[in-house]
Protein backbone atom coordinates (compact mmCIF):
# COMPACT_ATOMS: atom_id res chain seq x y z
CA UNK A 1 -13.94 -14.25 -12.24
CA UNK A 2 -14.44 -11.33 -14.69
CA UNK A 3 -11.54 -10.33 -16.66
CA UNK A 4 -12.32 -6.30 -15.99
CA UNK A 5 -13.48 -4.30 -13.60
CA UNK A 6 -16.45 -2.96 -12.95
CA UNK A 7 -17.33 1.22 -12.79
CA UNK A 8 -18.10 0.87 -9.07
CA UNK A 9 -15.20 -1.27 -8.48
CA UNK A 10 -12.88 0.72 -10.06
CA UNK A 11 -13.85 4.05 -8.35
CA UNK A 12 -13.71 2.26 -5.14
CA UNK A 13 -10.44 1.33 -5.67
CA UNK A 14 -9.04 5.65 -6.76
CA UNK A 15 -10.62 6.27 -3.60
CA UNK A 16 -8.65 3.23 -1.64
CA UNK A 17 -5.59 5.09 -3.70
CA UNK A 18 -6.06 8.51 -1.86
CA UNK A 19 -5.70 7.17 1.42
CA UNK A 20 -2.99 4.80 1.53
CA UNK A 21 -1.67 8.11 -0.11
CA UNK A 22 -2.77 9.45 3.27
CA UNK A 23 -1.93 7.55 5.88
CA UNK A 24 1.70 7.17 4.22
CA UNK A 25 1.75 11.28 4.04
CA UNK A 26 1.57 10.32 8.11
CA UNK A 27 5.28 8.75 8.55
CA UNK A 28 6.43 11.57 7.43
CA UNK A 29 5.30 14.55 9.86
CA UNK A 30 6.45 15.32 13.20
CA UNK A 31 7.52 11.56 14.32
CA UNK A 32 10.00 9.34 13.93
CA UNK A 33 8.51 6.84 10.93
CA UNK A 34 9.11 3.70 12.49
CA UNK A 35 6.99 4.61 15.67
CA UNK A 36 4.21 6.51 13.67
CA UNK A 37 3.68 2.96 11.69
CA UNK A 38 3.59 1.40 14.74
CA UNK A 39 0.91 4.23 15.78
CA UNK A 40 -0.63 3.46 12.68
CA UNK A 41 -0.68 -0.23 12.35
CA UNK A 42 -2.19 -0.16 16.13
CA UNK A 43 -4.81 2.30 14.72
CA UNK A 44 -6.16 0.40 12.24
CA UNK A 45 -6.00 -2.97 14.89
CA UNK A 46 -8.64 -1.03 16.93
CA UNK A 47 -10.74 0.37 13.98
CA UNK A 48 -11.00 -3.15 13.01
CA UNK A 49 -12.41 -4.39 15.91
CA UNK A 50 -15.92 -4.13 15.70
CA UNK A 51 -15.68 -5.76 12.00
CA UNK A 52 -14.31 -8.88 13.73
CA UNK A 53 -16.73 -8.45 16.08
CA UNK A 54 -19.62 -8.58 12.85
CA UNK A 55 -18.25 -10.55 10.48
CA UNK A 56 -16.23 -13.18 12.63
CA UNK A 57 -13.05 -14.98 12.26
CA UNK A 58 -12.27 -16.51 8.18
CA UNK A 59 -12.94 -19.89 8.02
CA UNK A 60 -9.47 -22.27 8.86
CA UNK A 61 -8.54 -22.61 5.18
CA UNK A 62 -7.66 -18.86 4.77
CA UNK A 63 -5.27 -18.94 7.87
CA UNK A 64 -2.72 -19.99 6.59
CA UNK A 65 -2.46 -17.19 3.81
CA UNK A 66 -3.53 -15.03 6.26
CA UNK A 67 -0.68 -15.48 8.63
CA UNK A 68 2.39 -15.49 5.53
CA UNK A 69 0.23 -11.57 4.77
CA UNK A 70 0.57 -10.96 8.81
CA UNK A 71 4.43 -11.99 8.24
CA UNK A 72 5.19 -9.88 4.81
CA UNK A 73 3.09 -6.98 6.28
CA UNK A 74 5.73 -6.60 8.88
CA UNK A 75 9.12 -7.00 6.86
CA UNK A 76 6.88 -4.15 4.60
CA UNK A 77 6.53 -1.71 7.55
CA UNK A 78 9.98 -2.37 8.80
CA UNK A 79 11.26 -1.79 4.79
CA UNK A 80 9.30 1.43 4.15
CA UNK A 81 9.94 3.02 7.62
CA UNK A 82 13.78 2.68 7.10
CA UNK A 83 13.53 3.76 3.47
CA UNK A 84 11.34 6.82 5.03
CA UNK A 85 14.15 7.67 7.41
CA UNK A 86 16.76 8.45 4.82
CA UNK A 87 15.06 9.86 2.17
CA UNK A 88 11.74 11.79 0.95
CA UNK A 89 8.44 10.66 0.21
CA UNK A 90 8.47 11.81 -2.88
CA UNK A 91 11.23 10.03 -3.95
CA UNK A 92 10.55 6.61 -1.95
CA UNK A 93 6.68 6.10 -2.37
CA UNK A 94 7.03 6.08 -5.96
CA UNK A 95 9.60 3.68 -5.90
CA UNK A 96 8.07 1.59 -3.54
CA UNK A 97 4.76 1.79 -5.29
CA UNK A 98 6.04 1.45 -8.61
CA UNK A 99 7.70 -1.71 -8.98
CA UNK A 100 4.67 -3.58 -7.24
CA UNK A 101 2.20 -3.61 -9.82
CA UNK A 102 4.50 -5.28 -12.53
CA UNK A 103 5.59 -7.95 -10.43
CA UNK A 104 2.17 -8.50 -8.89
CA UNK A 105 0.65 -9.11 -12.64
CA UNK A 106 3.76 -11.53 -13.66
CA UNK A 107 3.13 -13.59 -10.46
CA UNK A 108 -0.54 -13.94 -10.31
CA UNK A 109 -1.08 -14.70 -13.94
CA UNK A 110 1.99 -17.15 -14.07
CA UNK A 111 0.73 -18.44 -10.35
CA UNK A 112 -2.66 -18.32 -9.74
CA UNK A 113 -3.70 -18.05 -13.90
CA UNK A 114 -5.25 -14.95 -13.57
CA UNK A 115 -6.52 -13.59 -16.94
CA UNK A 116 -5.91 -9.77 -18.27
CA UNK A 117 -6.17 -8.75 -21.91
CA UNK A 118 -3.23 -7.04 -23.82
CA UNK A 119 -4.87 -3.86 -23.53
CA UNK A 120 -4.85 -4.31 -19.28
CA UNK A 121 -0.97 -6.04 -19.85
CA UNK A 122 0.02 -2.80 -21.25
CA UNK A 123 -1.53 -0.07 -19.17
CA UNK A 124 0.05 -2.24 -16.14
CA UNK A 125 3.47 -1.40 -17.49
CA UNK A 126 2.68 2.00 -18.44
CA UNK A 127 1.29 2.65 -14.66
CA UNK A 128 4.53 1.22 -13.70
CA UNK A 129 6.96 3.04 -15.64
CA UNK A 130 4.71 6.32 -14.36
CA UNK A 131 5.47 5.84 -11.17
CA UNK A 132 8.98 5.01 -11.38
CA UNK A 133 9.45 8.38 -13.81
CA UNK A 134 7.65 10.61 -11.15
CA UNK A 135 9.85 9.39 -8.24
CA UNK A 136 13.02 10.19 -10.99
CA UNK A 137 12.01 13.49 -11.96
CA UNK A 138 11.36 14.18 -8.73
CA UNK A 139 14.41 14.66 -7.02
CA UNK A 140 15.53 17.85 -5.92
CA UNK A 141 18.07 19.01 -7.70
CA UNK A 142 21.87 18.20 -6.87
CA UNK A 143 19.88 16.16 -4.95
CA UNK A 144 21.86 12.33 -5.02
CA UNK A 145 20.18 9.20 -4.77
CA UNK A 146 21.07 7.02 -1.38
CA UNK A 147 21.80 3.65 -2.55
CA UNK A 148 20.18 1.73 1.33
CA UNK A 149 17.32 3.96 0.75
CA UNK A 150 16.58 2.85 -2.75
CA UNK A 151 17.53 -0.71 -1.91
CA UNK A 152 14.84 -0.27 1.18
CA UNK A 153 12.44 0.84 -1.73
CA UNK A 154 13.00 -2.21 -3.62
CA UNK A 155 12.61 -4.66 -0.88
CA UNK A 156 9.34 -2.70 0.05
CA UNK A 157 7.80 -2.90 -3.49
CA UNK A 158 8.47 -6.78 -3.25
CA UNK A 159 6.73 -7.39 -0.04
CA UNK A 160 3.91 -5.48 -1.76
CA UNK A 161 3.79 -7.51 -4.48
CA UNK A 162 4.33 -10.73 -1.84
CA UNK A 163 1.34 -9.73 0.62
CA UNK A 164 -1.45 -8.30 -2.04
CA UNK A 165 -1.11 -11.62 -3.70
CA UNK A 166 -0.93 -13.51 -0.41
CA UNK A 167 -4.13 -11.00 0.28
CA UNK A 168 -5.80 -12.03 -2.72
CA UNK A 169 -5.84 -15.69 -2.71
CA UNK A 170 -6.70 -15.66 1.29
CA UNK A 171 -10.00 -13.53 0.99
CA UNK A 172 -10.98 -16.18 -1.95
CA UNK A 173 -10.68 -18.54 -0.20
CA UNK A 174 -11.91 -17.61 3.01
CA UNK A 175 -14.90 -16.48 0.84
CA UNK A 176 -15.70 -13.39 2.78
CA UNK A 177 -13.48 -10.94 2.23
CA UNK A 178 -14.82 -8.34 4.82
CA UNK A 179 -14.16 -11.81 7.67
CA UNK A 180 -10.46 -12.08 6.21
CA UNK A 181 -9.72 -8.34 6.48
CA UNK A 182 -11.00 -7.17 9.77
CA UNK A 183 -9.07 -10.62 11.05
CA UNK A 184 -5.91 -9.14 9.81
CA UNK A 185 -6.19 -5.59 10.16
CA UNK A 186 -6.98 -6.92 13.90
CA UNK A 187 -4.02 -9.14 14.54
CA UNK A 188 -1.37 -7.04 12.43
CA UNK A 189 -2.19 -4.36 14.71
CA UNK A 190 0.27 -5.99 17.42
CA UNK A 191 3.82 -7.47 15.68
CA UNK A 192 4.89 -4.04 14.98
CA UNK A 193 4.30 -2.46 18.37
CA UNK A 194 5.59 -5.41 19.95
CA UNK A 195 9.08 -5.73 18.08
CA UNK A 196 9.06 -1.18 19.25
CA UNK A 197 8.48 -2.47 22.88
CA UNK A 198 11.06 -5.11 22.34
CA UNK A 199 13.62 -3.05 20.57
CA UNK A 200 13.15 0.35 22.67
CA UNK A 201 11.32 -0.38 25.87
CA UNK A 202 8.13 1.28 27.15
CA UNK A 203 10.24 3.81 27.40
CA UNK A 204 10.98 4.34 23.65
CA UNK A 205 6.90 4.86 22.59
CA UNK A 206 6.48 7.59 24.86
CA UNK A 207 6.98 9.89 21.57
CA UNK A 208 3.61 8.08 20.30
CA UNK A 209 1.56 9.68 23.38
CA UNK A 210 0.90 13.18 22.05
CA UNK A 211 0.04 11.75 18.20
CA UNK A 212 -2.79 9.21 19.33
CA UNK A 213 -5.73 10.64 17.76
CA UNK A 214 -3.46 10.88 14.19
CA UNK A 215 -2.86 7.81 14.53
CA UNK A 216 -6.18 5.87 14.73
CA UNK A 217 -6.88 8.37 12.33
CA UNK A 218 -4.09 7.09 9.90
CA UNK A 219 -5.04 3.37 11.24
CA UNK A 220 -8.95 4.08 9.99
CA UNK A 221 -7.57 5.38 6.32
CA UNK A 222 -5.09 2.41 6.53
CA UNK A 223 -7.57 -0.24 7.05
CA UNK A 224 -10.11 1.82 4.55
CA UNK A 225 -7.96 1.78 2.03
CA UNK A 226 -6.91 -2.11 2.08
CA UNK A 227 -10.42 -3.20 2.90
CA UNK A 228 -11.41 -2.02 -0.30
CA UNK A 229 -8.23 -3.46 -1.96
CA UNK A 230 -8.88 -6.89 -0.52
CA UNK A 231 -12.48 -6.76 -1.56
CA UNK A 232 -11.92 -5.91 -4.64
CA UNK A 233 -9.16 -8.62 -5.53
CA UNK A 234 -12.59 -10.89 -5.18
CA UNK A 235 -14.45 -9.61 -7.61
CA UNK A 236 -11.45 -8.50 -10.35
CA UNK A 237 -8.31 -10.34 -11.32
CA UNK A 238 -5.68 -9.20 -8.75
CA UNK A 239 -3.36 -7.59 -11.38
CA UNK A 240 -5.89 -4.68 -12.02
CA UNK A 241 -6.68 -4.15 -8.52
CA UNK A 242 -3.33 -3.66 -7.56
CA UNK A 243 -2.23 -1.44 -10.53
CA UNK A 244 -4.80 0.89 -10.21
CA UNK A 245 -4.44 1.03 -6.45
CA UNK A 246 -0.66 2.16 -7.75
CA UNK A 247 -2.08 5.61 -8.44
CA UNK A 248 -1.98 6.78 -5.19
CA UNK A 249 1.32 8.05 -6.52
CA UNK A 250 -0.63 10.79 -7.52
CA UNK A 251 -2.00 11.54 -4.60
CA UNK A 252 0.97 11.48 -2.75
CA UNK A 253 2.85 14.05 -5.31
CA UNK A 254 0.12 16.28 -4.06
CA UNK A 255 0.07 15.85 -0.67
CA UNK A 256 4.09 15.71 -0.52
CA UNK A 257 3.91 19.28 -2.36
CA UNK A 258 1.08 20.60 -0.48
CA UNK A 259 1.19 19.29 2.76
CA UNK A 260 4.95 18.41 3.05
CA UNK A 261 6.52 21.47 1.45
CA UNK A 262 8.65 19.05 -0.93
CA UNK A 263 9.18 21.15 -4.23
CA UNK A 264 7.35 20.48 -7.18
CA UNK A 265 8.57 19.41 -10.66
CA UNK A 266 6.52 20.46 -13.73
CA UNK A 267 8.77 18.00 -15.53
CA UNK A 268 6.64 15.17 -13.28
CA UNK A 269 3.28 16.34 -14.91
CA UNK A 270 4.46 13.94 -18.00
CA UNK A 271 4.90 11.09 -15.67
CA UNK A 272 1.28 11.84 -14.18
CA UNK A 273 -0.25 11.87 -17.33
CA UNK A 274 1.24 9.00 -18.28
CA UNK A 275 -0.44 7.19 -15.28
CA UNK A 276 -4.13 8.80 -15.94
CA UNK A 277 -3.38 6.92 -19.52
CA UNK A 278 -2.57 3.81 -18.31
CA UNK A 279 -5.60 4.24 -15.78
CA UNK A 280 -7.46 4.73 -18.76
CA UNK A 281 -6.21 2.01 -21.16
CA UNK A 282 -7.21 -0.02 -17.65
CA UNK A 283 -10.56 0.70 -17.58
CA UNK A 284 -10.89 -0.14 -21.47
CA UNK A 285 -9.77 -3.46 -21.39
C-alpha cells in the first residue's frame, strides 16, 4: 500500500467531496430530514442495483465488516437527521465532518498500522481544525449553540470515523471494492425505511411521494460519492482518503449560502483557506 495518493486518486476523491456535499444539501430542503434520508438511502439502494447485478456479492470474509458498516451507517443517518432537525447545515456538517478525519487517522494507524508521513499527520489536523473553525465562524449572529444538536454532531462524526474504517478494511478484504460497495449501498438501502415504516406507519412516508425523483437523485450522488471513497481507501492509506473527502465542507458553505439562503461569513474565508492548505500539504506528502 502506497503511503500517498496518487493525482487521479486524489481528484477523484474532491469530486466524491462535492456530492456528499450534495446529497447532504438534500435533508435540508422542503422535507422533513429524517424521511428525505430515508428517500435518499432508498435511492442509492436502487442505483446500486445493477452494480450488484455486475460485480456480484463480496466474497464471505468481507461480510462481516460489511454488516458492523450496514449497522454504523444507520446510527449515522439517525445522528445527522436529528442534528439536521435542530440546527443549520452550516453549522452541523462542519461539525459532523470535522471531527472524523482526526479520529479516523488515530484509529487506523494505531489499528490497522496504516502509514502517513508527518507532512500528511499535519495537514490531517489542519483539515480538521478548518472545518471545525468554519462551522464556528459560521453562526449567525446572536445566534446560540444547541447543546443536543452539537452532541448529535459529535456522535455523527464518530460513526463516520467507525464506518469509513469499517469501509476500509471490508473492501480489502473482500478484494473488490466495486463487489463490497454496490453490496452495501444495496442492502443499506432498506434499515432506514424500515425503522420510518416501523416508527410512523405507511402512513407517515406519504410526504416522500412528491420528492421521488430528488431522491434517487440524492441516492445516485450518495452512492457516487462513497463508491469512490471506498475505492479509494484500496489504493491509499485510509487516513488520506478520508481527510480529503473532509473538504466537502467547502462545498457545502457554498451550497448552504447559495442554495440555502444561510448568510455568509467573510470571517469563514480564513477557515477555507486553511483547508485548501492542508489539502495541499496532503498532496505533498
Amino acid at each position: 500500500m502506497t503511503t500517498g495518493m496518487e493525482p487521479h486518486v486524489f481528484l477523484a476523491v474532491l469530486a466524491a467531496a462535492a456530492m456528499h456535499a450534495g446529497w447532504n444539501a438534500f435533508l435540508k430542503l422542503r422535507i422533513e430530514p429524517f424521511l428525505a434520508m430515508a428517500l435518499v438511502t432508498a435511492g442509492a439502494g436502487v442505483v446500486g442495483l445493477p452494480g450488484l447485478v455486475w460485480f456480484g456479492f463480496p466474497k464471505l470474509d468481507a461480510w462481516p465488516w460489511l454488516i458492523a458498516s450496514i449497522a454504523l451507517h444507520l446510527g449515522y443517518y439517525l445522528a445527522l437527521t436529528a442534528a439536521y432537525a435542530r440546527a443549520d447545515m452550516s453549522q452541523i456538517y462542519p461539525i459532523a465532518r470535522g471531527g472524523a478525519p482526526l479520529v479516523t487517522a488515530f484509529a487506523s494507524v494505531a489499528l490497522v498500522g496504516e502509514a502517513i508521513s508527518p507532512v500528511q499527520g499535519a495537514g490531517i489536523a489542519a483539515l480538521g481544525c478548518g472545518v471545525m473553525l468554519i462551522s464556528l465562524l459560521g453562526r449567525r449572529k446572536g445566534q446560540a449553540f444547541d447543546p443536543v444538536a452539537l452532541g448529535f454532531a459529535g456522535l455523527t462524526a464518530l460513526m463516520i470515523s467507525g464506518y469509513t474504517l469499517v469501509d476500509g478494511i471490508g473492501a480489502r478484504t473482500a478484494g473488490d471494492p466495486h463487489a463490497y460497495s454496490s453490496a452495501l449501498f444495496v442492502i443499506d438501502g432498506f434499515p432506514l425505511v424500515l425503522y420510518a415504516l416501523w416508527r410512523r406507519g405507511a402512513a407517515g412516508l406519504a410526504p416522500m411521494r412528491p420528492y421521488l425523483l430528488q431522491g434517487l437523485a440524492g441516492g445516485a450522488m450518495s452512492l457516487g460519492s462513497y463508491w469512490i471513497a471506498i475505492w479509494a481507501m484500496t489504493v491509499a492509506p485510509i487516513p488520506l482518503v478520508a481527510a480529503v473527502r473532509e473538504s466537502s465542507v467547502l462545498f457545502a458553505a457554498l451550497i448552504a449560502v447559495v442554495l440555502l439562503k444561510e448568510p455568509l461569513q467573510w470571517s469563514r474565508a480564513g477557515a477555507a483557506a486553511l483547508i485548501v492548505c492542508a489539502l495541499v500539504l496532503m498532496r505533498m506528502g
